[in-house]
C-alpha atoms as a PDB file:
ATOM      1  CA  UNK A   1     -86.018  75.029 -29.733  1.00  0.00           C
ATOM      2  CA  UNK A   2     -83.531  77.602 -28.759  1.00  0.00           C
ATOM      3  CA  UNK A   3     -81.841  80.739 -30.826  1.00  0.00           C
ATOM      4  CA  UNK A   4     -78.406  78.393 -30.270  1.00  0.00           C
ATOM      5  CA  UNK A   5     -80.511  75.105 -32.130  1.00  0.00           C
ATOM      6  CA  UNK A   6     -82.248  77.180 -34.458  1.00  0.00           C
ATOM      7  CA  UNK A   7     -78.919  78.747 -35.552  1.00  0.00           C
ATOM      8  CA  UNK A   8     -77.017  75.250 -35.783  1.00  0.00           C
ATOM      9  CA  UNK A   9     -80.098  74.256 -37.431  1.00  0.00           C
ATOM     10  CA  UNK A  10     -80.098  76.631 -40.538  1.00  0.00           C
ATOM     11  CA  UNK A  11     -76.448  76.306 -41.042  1.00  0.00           C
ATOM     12  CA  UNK A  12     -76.686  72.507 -41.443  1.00  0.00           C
ATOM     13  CA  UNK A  13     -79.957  72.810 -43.879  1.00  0.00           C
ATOM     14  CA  UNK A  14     -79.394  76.021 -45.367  1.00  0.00           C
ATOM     15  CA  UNK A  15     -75.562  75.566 -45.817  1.00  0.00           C
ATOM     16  CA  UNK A  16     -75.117  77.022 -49.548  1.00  0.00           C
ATOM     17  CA  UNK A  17     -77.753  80.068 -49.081  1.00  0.00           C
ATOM     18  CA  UNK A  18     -76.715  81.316 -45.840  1.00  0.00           C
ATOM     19  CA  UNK A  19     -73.927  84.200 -46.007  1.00  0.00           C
ATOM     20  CA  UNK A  20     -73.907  84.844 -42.354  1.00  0.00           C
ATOM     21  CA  UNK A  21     -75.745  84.404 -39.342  1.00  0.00           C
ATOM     22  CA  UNK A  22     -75.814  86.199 -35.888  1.00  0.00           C
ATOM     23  CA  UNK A  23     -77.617  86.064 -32.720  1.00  0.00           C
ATOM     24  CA  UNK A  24     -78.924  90.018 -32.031  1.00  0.00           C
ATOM     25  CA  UNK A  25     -81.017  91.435 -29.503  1.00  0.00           C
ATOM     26  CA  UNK A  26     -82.523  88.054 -28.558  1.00  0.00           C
ATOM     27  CA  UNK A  27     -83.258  87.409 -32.659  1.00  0.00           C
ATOM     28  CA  UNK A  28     -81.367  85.639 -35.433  1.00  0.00           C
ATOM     29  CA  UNK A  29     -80.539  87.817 -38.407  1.00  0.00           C
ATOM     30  CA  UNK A  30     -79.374  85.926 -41.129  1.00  0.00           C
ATOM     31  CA  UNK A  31     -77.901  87.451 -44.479  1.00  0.00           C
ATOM     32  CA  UNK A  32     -78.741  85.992 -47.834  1.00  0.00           C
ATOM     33  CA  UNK A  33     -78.310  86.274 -51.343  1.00  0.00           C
ATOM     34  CA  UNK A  34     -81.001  88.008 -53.568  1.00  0.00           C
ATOM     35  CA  UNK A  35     -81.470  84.506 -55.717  1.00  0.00           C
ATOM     36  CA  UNK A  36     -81.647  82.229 -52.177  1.00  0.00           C
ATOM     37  CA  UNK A  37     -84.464  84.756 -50.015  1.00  0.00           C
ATOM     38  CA  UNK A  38     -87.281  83.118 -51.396  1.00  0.00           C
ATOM     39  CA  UNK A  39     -86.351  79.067 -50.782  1.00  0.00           C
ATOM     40  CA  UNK A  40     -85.092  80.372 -47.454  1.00  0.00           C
ATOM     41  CA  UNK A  41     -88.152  82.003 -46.251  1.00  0.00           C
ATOM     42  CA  UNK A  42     -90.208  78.763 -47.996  1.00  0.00           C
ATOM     43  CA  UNK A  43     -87.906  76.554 -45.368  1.00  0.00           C
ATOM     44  CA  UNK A  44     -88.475  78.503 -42.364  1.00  0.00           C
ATOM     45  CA  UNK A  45     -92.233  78.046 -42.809  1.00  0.00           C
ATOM     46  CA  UNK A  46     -92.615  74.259 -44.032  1.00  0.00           C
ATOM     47  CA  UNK A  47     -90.020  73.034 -41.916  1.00  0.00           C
ATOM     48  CA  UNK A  48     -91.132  71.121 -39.165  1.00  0.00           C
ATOM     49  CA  UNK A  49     -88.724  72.235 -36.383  1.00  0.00           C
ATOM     50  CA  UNK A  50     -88.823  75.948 -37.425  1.00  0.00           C
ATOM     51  CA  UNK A  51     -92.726  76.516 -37.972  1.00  0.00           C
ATOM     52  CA  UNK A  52     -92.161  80.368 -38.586  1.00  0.00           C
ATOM     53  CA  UNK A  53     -95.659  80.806 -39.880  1.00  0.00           C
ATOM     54  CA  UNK A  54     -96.332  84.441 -39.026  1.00  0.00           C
ATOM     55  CA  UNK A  55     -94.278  87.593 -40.997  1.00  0.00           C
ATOM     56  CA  UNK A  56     -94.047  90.613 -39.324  1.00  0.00           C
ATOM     57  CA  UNK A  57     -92.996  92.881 -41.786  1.00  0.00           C
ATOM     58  CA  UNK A  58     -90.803  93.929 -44.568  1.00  0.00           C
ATOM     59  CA  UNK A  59     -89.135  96.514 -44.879  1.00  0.00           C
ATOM     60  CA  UNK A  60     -86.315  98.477 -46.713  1.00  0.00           C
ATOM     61  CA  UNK A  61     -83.188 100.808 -45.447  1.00  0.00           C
ATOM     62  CA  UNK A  62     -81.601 102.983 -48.145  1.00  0.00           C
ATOM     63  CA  UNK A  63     -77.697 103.631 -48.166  1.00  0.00           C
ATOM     64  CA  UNK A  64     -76.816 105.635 -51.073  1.00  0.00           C
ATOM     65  CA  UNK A  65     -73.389 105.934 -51.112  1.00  0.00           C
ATOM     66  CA  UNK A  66     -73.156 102.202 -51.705  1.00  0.00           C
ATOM     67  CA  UNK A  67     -73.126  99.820 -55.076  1.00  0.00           C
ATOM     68  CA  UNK A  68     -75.458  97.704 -53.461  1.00  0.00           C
ATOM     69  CA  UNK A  69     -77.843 100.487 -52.743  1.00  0.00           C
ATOM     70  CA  UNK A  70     -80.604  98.637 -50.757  1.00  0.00           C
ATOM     71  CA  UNK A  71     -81.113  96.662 -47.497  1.00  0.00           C
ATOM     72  CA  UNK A  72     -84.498  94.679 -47.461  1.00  0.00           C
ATOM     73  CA  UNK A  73     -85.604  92.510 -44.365  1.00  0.00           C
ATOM     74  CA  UNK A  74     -87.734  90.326 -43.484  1.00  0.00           C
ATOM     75  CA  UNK A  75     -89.225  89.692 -39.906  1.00  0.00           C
ATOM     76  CA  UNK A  76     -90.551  86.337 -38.886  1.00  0.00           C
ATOM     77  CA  UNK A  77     -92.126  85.123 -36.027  1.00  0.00           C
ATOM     78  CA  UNK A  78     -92.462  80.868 -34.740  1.00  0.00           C
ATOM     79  CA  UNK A  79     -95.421  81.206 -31.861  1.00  0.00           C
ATOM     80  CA  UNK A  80     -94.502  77.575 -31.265  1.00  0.00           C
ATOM     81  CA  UNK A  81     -90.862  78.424 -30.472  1.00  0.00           C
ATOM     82  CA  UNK A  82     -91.274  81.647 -29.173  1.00  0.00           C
ATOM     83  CA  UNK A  83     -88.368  83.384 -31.567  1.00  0.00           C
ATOM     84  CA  UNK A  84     -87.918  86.025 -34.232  1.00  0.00           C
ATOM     85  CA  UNK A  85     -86.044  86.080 -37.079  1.00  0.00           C
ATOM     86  CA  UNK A  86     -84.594  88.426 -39.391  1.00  0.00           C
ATOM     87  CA  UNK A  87     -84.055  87.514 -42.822  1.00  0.00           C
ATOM     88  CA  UNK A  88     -81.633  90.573 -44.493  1.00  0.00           C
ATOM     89  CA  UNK A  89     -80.320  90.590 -48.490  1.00  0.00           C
ATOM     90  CA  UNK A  90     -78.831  93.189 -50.165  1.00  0.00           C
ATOM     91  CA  UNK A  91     -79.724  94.324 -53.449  1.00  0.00           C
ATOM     92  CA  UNK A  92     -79.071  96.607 -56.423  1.00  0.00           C
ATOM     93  CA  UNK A  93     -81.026  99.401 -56.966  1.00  0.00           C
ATOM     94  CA  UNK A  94     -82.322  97.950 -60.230  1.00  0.00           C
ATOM     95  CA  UNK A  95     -82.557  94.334 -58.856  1.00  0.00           C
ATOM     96  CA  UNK A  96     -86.287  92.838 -58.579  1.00  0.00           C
ATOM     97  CA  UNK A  97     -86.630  90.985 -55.295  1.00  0.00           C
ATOM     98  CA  UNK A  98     -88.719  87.607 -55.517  1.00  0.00           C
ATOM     99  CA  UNK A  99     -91.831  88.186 -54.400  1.00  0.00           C
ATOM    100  CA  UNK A 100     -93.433  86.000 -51.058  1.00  0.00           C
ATOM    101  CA  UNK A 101     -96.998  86.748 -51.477  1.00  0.00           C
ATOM    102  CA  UNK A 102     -97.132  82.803 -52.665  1.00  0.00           C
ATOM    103  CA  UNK A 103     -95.993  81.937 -49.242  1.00  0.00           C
ATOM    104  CA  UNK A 104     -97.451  84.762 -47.319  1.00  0.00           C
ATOM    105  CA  UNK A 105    -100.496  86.399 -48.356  1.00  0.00           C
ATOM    106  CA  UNK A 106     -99.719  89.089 -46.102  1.00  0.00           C
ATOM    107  CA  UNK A 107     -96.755  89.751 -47.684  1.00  0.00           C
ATOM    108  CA  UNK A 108     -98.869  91.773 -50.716  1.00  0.00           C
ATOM    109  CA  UNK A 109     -99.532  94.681 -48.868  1.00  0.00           C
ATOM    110  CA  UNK A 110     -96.095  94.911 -47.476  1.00  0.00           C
ATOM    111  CA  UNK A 111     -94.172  94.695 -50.489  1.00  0.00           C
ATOM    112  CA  UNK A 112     -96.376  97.467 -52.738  1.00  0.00           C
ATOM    113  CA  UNK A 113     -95.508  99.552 -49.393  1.00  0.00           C
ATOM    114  CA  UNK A 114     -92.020  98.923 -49.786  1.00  0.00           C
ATOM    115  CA  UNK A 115     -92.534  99.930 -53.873  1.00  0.00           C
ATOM    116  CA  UNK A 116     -94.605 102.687 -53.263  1.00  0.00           C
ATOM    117  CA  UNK A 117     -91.329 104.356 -50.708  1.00  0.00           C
ATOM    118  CA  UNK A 118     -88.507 102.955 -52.288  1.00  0.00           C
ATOM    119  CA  UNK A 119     -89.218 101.571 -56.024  1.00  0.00           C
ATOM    120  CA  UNK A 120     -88.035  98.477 -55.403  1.00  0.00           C
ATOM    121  CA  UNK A 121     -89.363  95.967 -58.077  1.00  0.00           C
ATOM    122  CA  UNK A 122     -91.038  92.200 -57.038  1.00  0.00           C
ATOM    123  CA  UNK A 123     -90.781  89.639 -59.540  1.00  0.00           C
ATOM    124  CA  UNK A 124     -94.118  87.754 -59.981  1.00  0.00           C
ATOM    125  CA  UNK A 125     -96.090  90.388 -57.888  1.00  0.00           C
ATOM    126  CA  UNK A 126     -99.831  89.958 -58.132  1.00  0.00           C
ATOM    127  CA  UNK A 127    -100.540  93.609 -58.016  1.00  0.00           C
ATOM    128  CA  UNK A 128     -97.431  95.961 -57.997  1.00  0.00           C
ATOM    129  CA  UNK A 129     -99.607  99.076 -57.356  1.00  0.00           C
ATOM    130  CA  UNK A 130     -98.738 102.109 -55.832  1.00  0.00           C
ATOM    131  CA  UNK A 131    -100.176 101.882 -52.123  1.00  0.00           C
ATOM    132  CA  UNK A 132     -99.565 104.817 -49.944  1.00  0.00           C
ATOM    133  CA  UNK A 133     -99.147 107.679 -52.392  1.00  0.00           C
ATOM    134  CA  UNK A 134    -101.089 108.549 -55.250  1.00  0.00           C
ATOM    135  CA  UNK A 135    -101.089 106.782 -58.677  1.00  0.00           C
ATOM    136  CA  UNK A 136     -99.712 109.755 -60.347  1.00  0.00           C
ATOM    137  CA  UNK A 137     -97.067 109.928 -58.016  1.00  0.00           C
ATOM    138  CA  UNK A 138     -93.146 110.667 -59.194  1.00  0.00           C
ATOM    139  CA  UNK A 139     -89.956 109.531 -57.162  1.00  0.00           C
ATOM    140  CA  UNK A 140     -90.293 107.261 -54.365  1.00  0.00           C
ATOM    141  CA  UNK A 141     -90.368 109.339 -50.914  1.00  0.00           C
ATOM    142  CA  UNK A 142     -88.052 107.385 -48.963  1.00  0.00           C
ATOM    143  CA  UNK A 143     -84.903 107.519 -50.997  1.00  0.00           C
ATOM    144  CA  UNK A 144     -82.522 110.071 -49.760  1.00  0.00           C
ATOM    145  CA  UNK A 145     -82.725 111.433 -53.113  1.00  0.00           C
ATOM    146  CA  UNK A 146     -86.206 112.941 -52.539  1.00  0.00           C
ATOM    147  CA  UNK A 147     -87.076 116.500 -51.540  1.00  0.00           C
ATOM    148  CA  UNK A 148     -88.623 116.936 -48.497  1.00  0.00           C
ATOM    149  CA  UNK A 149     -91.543 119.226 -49.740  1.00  0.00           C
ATOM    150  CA  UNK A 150     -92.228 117.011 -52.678  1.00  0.00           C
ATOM    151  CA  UNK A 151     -91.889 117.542 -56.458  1.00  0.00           C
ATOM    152  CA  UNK A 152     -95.910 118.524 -56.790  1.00  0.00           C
ATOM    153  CA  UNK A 153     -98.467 119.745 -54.676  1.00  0.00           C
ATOM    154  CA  UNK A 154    -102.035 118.663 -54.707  1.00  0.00           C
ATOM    155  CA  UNK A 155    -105.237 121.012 -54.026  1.00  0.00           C
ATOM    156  CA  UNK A 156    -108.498 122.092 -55.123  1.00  0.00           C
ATOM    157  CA  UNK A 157    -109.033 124.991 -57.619  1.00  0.00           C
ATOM    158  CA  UNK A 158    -111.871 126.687 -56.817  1.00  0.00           C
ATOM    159  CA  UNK A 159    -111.938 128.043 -60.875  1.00  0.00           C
ATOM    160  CA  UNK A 160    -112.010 124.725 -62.627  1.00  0.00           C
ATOM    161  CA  UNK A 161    -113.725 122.701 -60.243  1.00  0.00           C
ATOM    162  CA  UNK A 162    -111.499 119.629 -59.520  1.00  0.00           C
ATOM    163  CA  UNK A 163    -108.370 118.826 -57.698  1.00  0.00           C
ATOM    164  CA  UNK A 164    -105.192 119.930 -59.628  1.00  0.00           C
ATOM    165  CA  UNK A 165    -101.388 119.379 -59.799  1.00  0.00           C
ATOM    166  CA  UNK A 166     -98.873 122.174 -59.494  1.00  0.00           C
ATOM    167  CA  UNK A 167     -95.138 122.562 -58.784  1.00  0.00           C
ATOM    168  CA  UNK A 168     -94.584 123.002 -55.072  1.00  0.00           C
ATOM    169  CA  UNK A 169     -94.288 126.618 -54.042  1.00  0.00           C
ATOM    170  CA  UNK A 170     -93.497 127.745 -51.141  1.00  0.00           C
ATOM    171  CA  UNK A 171     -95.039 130.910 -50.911  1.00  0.00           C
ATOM    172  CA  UNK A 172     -94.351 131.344 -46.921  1.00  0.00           C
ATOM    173  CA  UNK A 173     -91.389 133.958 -46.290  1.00  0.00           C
ATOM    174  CA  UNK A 174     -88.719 132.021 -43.687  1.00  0.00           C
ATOM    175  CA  UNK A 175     -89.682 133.539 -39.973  1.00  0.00           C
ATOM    176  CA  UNK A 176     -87.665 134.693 -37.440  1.00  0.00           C
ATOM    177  CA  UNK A 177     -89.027 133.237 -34.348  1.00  0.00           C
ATOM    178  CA  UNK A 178     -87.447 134.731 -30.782  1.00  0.00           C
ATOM    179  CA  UNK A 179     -86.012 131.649 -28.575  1.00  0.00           C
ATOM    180  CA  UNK A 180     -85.733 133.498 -25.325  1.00  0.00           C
ATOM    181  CA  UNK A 181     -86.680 131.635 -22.554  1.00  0.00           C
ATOM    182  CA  UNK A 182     -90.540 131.159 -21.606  1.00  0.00           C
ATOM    183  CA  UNK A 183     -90.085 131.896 -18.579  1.00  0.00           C
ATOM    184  CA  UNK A 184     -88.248 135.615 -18.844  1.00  0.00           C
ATOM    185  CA  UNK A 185     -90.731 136.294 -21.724  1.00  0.00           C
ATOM    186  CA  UNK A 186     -89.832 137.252 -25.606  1.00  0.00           C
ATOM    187  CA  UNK A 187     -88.287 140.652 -26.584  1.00  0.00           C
ATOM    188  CA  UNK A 188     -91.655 142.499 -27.664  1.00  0.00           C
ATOM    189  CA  UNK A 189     -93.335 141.868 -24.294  1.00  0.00           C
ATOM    190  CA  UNK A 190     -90.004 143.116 -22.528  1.00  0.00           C
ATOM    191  CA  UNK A 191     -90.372 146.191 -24.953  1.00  0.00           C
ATOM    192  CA  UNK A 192     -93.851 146.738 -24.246  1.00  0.00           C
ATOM    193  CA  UNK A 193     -93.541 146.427 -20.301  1.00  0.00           C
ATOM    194  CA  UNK A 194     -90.571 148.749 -20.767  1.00  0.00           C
ATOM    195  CA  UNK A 195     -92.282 151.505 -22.900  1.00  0.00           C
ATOM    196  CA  UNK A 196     -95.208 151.232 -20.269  1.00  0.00           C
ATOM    197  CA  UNK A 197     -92.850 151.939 -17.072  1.00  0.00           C
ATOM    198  CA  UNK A 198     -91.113 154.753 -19.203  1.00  0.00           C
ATOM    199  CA  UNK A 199     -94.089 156.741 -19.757  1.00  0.00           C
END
């Protein structure tokens, strides 16, 4: 089987639940609605012809300028065919996505990542836990509307013994670093080599 059959393929079967479908980059990317991403991804692994039994990832893209806030993909790869697939929905930024895991195991790890960055919600998760930041965590680093040096910072006091939370400080005064070009030197060498021949 072929991209081409593959494609002609899910437009027959998948009719109702497929929005679009493209051939990119030697893949299929196929958009879906929220409600239809977990009967299509079931279908691409039971089917006979289509066999995708491995995912790849999932992942997330944020736009926030847009209702539909969120992008969320799915990559799936057929070793008996020899083809990828992307599977791509868009959703709200309140919307809970149906969770996989029941179809790929995998998929547990890869959605609490996807959580843990952009606080998207899974509906009949086994384990929605934070996985990559720490349980007391607040805001979800990958959303554009997240400061780059954090909200808290985490060290060890010395005076009471543990590891404590503070407010991110940052105590380091901006620097003025010289550009000039390695290979003429920066200014305070040039000053010092010039001071020297002067006296």
């Amino acid at each position: 089987m072929n991209l081409a059959e593959l494609n002609n393929l899910l437009n027959s079967e998948l009719t109702s639940k497929i929005k679009e479908s493209k051939e990119e980059n030697g893949e299929l990317l196929i958009n879906v609605e929220l409600a239809n991403i977990y009967s299509t991804i079931l279908f691409l692994k039971t089917d006979s012809k289509c066999k995708f039994r491995q995912l790849i990832d999932i992942l997330a893209v944020d736009f926030p300028g847009e209702e539909d806030r969120f992008k969320i993909y799915y990559l799936l790869l057929s070793h008996e065919n020899n083809i990828r697939i992307k599977i791509v929905s868009q959703i709200q930024i309140d919307s809970k996505v149906p969770s996989i895991t029941k179809i790929y195991p995998s998929a547990n790890w890869m959605e609490r990542e996807v959580f843990d960055m952009y606080g998207i919600k899974f509906k009949n998760h086994p384990d929605l836990r934070r996985i990559l930041t720490d349980y007391n965590f607040k805001g979800f680093p990958l959303r554009k509307d997240f400061p780059l040096t954090g909200f808290n910072e985490v060290r060890y006091s010395e005076k009471d013994k543990k590891v404590i939370y503070e407010p991110v400080k940052l105590e380091q005064n901006y620097r003025n670093f010289d550009f000039s070009s390695p290979w003429e030197g920066t200014k305070y060498i040039k000053e010092v080599k010039e001071k020297v021949k002067n006296d």
